[in-house]
C-alpha atoms as a PDB file:
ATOM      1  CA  UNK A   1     -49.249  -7.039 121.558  1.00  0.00           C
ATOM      2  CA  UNK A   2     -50.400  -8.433 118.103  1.00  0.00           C
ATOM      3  CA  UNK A   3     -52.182 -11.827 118.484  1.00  0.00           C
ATOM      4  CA  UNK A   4     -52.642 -14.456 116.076  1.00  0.00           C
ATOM      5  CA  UNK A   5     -56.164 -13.927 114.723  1.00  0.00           C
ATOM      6  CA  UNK A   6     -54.934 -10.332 113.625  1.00  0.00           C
ATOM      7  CA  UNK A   7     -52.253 -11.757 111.696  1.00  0.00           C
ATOM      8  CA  UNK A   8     -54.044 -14.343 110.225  1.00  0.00           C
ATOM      9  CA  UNK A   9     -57.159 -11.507 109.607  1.00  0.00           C
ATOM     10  CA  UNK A  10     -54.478  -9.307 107.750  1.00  0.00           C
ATOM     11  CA  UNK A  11     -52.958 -11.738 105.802  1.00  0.00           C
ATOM     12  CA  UNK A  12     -56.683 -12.637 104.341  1.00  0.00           C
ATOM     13  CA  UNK A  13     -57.474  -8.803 103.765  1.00  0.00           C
ATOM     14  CA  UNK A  14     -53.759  -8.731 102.103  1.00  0.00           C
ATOM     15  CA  UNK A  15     -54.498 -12.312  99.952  1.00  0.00           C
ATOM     16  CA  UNK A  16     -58.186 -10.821  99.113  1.00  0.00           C
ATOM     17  CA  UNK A  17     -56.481  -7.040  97.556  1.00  0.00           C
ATOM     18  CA  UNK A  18     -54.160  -9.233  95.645  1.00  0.00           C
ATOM     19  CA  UNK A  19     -57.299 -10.904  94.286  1.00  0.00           C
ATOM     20  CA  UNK A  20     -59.214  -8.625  93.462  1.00  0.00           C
ATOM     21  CA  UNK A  21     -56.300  -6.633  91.996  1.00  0.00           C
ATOM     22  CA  UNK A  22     -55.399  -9.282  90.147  1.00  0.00           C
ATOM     23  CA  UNK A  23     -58.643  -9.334  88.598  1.00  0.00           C
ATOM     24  CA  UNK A  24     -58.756  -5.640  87.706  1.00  0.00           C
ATOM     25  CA  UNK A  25     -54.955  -6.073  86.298  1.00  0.00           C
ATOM     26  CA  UNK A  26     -56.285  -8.864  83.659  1.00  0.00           C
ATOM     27  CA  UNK A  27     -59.387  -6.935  82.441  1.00  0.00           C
ATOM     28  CA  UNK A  28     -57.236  -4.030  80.971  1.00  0.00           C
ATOM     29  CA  UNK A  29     -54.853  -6.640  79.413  1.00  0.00           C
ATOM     30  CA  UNK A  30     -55.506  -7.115  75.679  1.00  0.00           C
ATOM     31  CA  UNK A  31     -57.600 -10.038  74.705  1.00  0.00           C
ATOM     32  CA  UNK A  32     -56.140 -11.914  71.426  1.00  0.00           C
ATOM     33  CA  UNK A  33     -58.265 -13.184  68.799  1.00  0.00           C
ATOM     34  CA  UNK A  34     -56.458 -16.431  69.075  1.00  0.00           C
ATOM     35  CA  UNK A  35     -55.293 -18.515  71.879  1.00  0.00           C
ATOM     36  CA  UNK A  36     -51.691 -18.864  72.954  1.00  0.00           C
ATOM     37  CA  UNK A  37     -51.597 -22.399  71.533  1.00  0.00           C
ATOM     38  CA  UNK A  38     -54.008 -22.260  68.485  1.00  0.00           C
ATOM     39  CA  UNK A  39     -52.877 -21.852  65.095  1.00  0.00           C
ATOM     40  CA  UNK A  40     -54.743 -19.372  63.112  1.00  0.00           C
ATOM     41  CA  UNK A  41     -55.980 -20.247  59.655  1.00  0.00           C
ATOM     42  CA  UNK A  42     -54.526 -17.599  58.058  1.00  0.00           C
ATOM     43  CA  UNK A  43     -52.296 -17.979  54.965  1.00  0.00           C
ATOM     44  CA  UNK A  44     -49.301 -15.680  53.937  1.00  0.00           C
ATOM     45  CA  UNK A  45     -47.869 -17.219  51.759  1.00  0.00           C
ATOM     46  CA  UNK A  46     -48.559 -14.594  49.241  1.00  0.00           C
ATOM     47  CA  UNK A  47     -47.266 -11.301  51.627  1.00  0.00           C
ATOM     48  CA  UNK A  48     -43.940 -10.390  50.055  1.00  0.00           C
ATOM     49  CA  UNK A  49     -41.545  -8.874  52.758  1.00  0.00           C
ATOM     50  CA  UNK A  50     -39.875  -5.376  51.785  1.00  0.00           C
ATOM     51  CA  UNK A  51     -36.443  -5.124  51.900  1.00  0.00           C
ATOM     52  CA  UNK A  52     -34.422  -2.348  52.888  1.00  0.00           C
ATOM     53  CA  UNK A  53     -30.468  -1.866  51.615  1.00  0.00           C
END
């Protein structure tokens, strides 16, 4: 019969490998030069778009 301090000991070792896998998952994402809510002081104004017919 399971009792309750191996549930609760299993959900902690569950919570800790989401974590810590959370952690490995956002050190391969790719880091941005920018913020998501900065605005970058670049101007392109003068970058003509091509145009394909």
């Amino acid at each position: 019969m399971i009792g309750i301090q191996e549930i609760v000991v299993t959900a902690l070792f569950i919570a800790a490998l989401v974590y810590v896998g959370r952690i490995i998952y956002r050190s391969f994402q790719a880091k941005s030069a920018c913020g998501t809510n900065c605005k970058c002081s670049v101007d392109f104004s003068d970058v003509e778009l091509k145009r394909e017919n």
